[in-house]
Protein backbone atom coordinates (compact mmCIF):
# COMPACT_ATOMS: atom_id res chain seq x y z
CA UNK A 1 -12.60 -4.21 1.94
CA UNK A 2 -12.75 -0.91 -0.26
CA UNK A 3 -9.34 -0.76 -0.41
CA UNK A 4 -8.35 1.87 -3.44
CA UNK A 5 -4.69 1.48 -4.26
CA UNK A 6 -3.76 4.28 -6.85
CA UNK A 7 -2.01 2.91 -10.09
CA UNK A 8 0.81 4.08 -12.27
CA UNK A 9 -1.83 6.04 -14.19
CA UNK A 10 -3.05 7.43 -11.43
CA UNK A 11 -0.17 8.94 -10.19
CA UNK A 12 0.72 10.52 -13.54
CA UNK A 13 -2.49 12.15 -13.29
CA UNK A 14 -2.20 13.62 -9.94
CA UNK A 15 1.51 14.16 -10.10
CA UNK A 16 1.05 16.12 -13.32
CA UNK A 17 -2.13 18.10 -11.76
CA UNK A 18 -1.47 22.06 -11.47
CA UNK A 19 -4.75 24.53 -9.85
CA UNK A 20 -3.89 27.63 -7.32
CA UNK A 21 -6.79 26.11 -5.46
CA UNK A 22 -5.93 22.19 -4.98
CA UNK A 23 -6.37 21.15 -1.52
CA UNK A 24 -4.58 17.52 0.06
CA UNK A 25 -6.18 15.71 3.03
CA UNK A 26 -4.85 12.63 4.35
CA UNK A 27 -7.19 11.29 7.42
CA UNK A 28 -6.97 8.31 9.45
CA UNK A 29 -9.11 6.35 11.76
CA UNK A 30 -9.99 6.79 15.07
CA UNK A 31 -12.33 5.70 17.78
CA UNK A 32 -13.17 4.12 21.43
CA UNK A 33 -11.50 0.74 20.76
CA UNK A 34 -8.28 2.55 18.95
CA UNK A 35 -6.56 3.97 16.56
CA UNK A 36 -5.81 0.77 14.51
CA UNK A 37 -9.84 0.10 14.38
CA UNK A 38 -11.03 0.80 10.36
CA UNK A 39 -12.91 3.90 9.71
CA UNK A 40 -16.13 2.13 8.72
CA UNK A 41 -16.36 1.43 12.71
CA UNK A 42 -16.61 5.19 13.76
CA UNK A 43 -17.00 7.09 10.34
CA UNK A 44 -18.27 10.00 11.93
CA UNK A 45 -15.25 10.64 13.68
CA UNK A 46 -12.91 10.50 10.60
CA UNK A 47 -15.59 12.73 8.80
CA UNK A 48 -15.79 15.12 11.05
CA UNK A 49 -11.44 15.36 10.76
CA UNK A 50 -12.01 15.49 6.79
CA UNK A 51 -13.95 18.79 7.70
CA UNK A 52 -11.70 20.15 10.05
CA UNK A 53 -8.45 19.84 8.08
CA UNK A 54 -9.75 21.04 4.67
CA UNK A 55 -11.33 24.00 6.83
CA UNK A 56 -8.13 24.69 8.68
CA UNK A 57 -6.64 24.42 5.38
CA UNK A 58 -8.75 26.71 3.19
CA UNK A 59 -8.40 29.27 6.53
CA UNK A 60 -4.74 29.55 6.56
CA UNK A 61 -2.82 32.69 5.15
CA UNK A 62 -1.92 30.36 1.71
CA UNK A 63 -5.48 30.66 1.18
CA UNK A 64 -5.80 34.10 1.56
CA UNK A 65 -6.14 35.26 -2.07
CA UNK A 66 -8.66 31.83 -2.74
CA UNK A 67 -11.40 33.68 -5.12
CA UNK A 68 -14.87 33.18 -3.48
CA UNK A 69 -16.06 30.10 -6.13
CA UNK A 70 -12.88 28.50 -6.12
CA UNK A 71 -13.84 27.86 -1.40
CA UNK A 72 -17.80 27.35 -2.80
CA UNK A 73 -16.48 24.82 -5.13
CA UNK A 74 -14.09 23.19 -2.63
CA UNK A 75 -16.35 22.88 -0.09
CA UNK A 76 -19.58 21.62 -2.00
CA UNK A 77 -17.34 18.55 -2.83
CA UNK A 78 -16.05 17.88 0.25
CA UNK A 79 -19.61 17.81 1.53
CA UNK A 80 -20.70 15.25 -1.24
CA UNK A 81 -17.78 13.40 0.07
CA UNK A 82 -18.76 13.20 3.49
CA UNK A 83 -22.46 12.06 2.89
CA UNK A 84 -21.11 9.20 0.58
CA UNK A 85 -22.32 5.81 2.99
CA UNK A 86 -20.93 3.58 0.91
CA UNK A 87 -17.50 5.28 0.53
CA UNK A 88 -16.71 5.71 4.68
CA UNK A 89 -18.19 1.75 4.18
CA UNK A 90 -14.50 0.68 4.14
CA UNK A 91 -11.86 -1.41 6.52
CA UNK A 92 -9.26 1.28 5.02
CA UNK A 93 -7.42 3.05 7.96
CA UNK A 94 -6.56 6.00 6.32
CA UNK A 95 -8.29 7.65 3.00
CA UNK A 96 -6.71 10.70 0.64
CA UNK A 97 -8.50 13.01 -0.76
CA UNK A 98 -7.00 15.53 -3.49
CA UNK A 99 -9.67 17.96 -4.48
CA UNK A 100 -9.93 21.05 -6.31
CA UNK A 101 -12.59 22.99 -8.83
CA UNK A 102 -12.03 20.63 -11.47
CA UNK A 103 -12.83 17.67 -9.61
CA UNK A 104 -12.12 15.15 -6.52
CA UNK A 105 -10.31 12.20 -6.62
CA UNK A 106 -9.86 9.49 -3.24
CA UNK A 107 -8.32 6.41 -2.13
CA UNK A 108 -8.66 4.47 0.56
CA UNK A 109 -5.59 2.52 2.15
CA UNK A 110 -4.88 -0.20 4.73
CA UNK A 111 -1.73 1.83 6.41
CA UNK A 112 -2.74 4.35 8.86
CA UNK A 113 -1.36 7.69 7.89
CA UNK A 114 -1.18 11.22 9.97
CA UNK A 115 -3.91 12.98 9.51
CA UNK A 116 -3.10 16.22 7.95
CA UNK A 117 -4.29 19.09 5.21
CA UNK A 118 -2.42 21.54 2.46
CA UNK A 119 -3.34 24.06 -0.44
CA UNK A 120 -1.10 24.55 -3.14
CA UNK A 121 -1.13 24.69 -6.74
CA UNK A 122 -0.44 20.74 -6.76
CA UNK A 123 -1.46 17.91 -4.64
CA UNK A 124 0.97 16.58 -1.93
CA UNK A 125 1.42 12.83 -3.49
CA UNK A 126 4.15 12.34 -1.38
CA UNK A 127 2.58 10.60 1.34
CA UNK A 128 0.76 8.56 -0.88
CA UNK A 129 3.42 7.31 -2.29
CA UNK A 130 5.23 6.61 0.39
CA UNK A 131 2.56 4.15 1.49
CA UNK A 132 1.48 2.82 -1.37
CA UNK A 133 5.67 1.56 -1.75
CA UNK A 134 7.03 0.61 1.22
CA UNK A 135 7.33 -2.83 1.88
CA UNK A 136 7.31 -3.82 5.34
CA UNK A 137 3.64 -4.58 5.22
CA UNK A 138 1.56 -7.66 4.11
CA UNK A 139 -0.81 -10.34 4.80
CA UNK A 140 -0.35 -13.87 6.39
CA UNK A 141 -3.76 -16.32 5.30
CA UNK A 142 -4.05 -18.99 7.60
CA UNK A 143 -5.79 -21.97 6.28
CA UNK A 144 -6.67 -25.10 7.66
CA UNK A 145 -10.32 -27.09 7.22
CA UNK A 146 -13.31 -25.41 8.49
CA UNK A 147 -11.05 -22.39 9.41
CA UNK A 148 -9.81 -19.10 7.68
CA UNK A 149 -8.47 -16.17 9.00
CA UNK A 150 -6.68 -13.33 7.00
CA UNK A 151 -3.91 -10.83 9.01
CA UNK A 152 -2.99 -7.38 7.90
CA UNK A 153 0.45 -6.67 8.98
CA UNK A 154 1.21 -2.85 8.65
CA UNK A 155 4.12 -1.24 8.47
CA UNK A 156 3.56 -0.15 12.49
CA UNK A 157 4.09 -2.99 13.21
CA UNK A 158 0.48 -3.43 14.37
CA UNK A 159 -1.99 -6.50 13.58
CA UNK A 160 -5.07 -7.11 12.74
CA UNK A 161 -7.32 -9.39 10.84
CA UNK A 162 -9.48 -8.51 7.74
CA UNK A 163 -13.23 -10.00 7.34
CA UNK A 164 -13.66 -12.68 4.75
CA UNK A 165 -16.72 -12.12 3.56
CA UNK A 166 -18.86 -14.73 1.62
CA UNK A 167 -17.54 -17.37 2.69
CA UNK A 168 -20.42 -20.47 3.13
CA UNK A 169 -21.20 -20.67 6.62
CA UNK A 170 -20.70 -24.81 6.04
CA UNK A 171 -17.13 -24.33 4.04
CA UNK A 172 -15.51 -27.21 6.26
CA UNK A 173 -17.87 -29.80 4.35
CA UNK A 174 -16.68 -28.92 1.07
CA UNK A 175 -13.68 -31.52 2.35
CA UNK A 176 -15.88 -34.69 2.37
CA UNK A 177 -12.69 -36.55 3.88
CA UNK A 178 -11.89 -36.72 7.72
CA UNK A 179 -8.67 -35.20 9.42
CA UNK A 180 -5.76 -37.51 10.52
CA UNK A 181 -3.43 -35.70 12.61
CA UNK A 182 -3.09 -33.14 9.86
CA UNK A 183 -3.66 -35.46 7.07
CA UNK A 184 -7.29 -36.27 4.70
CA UNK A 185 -6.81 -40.12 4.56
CA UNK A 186 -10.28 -41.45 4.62
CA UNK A 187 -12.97 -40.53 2.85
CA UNK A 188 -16.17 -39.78 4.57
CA UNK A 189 -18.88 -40.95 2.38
CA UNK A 190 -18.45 -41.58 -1.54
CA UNK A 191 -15.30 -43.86 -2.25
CA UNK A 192 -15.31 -42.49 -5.90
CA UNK A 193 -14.61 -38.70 -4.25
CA UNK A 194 -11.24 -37.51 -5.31
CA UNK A 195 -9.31 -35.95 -2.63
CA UNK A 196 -7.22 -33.73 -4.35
CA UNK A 197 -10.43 -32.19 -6.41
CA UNK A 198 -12.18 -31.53 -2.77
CA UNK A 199 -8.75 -29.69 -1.56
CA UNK A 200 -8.18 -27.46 -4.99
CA UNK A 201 -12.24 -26.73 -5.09
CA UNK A 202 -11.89 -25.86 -1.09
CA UNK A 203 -8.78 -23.84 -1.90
CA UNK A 204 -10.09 -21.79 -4.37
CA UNK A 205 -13.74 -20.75 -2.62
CA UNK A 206 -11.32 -19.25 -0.22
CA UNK A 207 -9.06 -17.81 -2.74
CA UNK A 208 -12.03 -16.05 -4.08
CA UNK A 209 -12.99 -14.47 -0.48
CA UNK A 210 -9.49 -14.06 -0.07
CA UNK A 211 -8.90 -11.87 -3.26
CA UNK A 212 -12.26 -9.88 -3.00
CA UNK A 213 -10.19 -8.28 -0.29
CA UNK A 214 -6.48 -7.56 -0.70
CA UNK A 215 -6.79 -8.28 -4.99
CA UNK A 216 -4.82 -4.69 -6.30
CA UNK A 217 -2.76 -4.96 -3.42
CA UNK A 218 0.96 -4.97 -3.73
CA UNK A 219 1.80 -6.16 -0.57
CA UNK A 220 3.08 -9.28 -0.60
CA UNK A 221 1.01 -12.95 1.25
CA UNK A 222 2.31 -15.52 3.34
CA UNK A 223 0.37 -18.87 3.57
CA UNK A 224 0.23 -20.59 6.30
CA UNK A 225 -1.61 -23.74 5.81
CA UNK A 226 -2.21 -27.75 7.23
CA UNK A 227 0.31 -29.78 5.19
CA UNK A 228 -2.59 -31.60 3.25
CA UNK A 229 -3.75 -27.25 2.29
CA UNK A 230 -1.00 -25.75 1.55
CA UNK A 231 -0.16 -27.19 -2.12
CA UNK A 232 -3.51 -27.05 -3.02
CA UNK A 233 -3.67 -23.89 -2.56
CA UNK A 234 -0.35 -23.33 -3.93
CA UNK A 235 -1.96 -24.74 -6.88
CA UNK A 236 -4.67 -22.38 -7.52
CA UNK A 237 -2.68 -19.29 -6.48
CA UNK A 238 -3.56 -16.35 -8.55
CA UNK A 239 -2.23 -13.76 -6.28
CA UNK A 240 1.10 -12.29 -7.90
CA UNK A 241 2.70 -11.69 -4.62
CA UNK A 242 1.97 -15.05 -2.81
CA UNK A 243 5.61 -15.66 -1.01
CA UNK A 244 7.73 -18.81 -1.82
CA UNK A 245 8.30 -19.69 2.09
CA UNK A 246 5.47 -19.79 3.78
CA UNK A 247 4.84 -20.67 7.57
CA UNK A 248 5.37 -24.55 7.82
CA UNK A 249 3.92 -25.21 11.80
CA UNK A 250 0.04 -26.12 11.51
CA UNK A 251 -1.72 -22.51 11.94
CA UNK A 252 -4.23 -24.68 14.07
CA UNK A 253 -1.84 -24.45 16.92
CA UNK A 254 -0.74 -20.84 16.45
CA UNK A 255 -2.65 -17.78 18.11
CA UNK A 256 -3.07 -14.50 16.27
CA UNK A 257 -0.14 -12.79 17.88
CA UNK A 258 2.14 -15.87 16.79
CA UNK A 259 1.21 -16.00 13.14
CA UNK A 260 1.81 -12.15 12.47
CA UNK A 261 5.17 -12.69 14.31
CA UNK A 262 6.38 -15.62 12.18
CA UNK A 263 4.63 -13.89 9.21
CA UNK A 264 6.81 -10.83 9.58
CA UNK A 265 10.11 -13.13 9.71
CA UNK A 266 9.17 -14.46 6.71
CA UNK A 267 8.43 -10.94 4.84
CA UNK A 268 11.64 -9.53 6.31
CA UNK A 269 13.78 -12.29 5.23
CA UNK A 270 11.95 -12.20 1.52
CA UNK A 271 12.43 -8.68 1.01
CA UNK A 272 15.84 -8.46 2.38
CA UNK A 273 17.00 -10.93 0.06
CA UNK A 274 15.39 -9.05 -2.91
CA UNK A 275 17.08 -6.12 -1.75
CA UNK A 276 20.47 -7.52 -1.59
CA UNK A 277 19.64 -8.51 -5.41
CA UNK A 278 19.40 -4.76 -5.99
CA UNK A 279 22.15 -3.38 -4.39
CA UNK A 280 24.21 -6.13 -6.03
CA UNK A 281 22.88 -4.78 -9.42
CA UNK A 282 23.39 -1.47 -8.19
CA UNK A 283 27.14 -2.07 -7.85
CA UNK A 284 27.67 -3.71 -10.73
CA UNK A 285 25.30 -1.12 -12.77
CA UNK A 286 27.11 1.92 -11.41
CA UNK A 287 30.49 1.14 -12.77
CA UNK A 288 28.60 1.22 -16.02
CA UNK A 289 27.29 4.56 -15.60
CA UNK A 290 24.10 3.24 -14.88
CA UNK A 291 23.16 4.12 -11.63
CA UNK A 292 23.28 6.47 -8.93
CA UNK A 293 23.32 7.34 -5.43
CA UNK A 294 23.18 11.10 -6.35
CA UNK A 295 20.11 13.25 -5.97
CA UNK A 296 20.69 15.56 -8.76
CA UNK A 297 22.12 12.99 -11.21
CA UNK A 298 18.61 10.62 -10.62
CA UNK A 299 16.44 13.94 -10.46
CA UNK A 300 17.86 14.58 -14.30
CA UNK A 301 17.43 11.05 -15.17
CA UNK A 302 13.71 10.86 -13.64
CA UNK A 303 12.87 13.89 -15.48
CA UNK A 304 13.89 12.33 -19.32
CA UNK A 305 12.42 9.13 -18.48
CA UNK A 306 15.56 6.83 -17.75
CA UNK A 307 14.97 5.72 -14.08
CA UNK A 308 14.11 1.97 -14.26
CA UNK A 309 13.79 1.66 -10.30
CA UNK A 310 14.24 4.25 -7.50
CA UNK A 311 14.88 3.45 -3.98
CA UNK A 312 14.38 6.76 -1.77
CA UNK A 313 14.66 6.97 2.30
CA UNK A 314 11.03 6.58 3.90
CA UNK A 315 12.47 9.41 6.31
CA UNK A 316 13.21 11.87 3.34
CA UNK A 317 12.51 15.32 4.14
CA UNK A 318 14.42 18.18 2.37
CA UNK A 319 12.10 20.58 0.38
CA UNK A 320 13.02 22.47 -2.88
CA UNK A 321 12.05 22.62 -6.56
CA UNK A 322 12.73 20.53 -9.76
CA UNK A 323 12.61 22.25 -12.75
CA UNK A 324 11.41 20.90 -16.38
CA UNK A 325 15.16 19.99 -17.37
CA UNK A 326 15.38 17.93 -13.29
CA UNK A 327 17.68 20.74 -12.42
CA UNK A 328 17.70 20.69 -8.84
CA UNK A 329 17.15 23.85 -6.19
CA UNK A 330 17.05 22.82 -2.65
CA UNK A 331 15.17 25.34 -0.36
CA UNK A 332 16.61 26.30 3.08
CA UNK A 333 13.38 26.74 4.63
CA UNK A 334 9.84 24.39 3.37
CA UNK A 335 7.64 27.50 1.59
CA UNK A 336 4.04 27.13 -0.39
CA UNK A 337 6.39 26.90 -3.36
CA UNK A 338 8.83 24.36 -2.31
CA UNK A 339 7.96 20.39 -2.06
CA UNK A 340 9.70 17.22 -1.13
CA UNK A 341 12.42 16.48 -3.78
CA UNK A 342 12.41 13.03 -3.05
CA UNK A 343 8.55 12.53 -3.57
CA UNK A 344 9.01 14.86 -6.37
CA UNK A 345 11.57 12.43 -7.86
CA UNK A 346 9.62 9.40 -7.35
CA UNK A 347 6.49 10.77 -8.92
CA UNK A 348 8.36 11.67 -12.39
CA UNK A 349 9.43 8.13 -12.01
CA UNK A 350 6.07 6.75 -11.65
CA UNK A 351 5.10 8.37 -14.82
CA UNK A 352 8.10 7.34 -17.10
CA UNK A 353 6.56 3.50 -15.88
CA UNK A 354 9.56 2.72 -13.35
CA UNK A 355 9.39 1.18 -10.13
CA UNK A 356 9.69 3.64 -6.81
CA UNK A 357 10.21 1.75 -3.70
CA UNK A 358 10.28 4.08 -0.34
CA UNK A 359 12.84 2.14 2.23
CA UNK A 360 14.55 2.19 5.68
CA UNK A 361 17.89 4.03 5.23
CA UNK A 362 20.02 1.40 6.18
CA UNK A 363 18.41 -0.49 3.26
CA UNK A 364 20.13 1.57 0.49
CA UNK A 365 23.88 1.85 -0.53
CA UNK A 366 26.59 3.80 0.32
CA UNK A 367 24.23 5.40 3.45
CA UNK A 368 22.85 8.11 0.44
CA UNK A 369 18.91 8.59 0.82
CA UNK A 370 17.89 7.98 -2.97
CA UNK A 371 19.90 5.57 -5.03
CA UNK A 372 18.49 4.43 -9.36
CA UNK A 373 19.50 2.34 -11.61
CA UNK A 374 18.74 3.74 -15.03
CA UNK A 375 17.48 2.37 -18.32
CA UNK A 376 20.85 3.23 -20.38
CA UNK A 377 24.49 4.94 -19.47
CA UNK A 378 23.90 9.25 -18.55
């Protein structure tokens, strides 16, 4: 899949990045048969806006003052980039690049992200992060014998299924036992064959396809599997985010469209009942002095290290500055100087090790837009 998901250290490391001449592109796909088609179907197309943006970008009046082999060194990369095969190789919607004279750094991500370019004297993270942590995306595996499919749900809303590749063309006769209306009751050939060893052995060749593909990942899998499947699978799970409930009709009888509609109910009603557990926690932490549904109170908390998990609006948009001590300046007006103070938050949280989570409003308490609980009483 060439999916690159950026990790806590990578954040700290592009969150703590500072050079007059660092330049942000996010770019999505595009192409004949859609926008939600992956950019290793029309690469040229999302190469060609990877050029465009970083040259609208280097040409606007924040580049101005750019010396000469600060642009040379900008846009020798971004040309290396571009004739990388293997990199624009990728079912990734969307890829990020943050480059700048010291060096380039991308990532390549399932969610399909506006395509968009800025110079500064950081990198924009923000949208990154907001990807990379909201929830309402996943994967639904349907499994039954002979037949695999994996679904990408994205946070769109839109659908659509991921190759498994490597999988033996013959995988169906790795079950030596015969279907009975759902059910392996008879063995086809050897009476010493074990059943359970066939399922578990089938199980896990597809695990293996499966986690070539969405292993990194932090969005969360449904299964939905035959009855006889789905504990064997179960069984040789390795996946940390393989949901409890899964989808219990036969995935035999369900089309496409049906199984990412069930598989959404089933994310939505997992992660609403994980964020009930939070704002429960939240209540009962805040009364302690150990949480917060104030910006300036979590910005100061971020900054020495105490948030333990931040919950921010997706929608977020006021732009200011955070000093070294989290003291907070909101700007009236978004300026080269100025950032998000949300995303600014969440990346000093993601480099004190604490868990940033980027949610619909209605999801957080008291109708704020950024709420913490911290690691001890400020």
């Amino acid at each position: 899949m060439s999916i690159d998901l950026p990790t806590a250290d990578d954040f700290a490391e592009l969150t703590r990045h500072r050079h007059a001449s660092s330049v942000s592109v996010y770019v999505a796909s595009s192409g004949s048969d859609g926008d939600s088609s992956p950019i290793g179907r029309h690469p040229e197309s999302a190469q060609i806006a990877l050029r465009t943006a970083v040259s609208d970008a280097l040409a606007g009046g924040a580049a101005a003052e750019l010396p000469a082999p600060d642009r040379e060194r900008l846009s020798a990369l971004i040309d290396e980039l571009v004739e990388d095969r293997d990199f624009w190789s990728t079912q990734a919607r969307s890829v990020a690049v943050f480059a700048s004279p010291e060096g380039l750094r991308t990532f390549r991500l399932m969610n399909r992200l506006r395509t968009h370019a800025s110079l500064g004297d950081r990198f924009d993270t923000g949208p990154l992060i907001r990807a990379t942590t909201f929830a309402h995306s996943g994967f639904v595996l349907a499994l039954t014998k002979g037949s695999v499919q994996l679904l990408s749900l994205e946070s769109d809303a839109s659908c659509h299924e991921v190759e498994l590749a490597g999988l033996p063309d013959d995988l169906g006769l790795e079950l030596q036992t015969a279907d009975n209306e759902g059910r392996m009751d008879r063995q086809r050939a050897d009476g010493n064959q074990r059943p359970k060893a066939q399922r578990r052995d089938y199980c896990s060749t597809v695990q293996e396809a499966v986690l070539r593909q969405i292993n990194g990942s932090n969005h969360p899998l449904v299964l939905a599997a035959s009855s006889d499947l789905e504990p064997a699978y179960r069984e040789v799970n390795t996946y940390r985010r393989l949901v409890e409930e899964g989808i219990t009709a036969n995935p035999a009888s369900l089309g496409s469209g049906e199984l990412a509609r069930r598989g959404r109910e089933v994310l939505d009603r997992n992660y609403a009942a994980q964020l009930a557990d939070w704002r429960e926690r939240f209540g009962t932490l805040r009364a302690h002095g150990r949480a917060s549904a104030k910006l300036r109170d979590i910005a100061k908390a971020a900054t020495a290290g105490q948030v333990d998990v931040l919950l921010f609006d997706l929608t977020a948009e006021r732009e200011g500055t955070i000093d070294e001590y989290g003291h907070v300046t909101p700007a009236e007006e978004p300026t080269a100087h100025t950032y998000g103070l949300a995303d600014e938050v969440a990346a000093r949280v993601l480099r004190s090790g604490g868990t940033v989570k980027a949610v619909r409003g209605a999801d957080l308490p008291d109708g704020a837009k950024i709420a913490a609980t911290f690691r001890s009483a400020i």
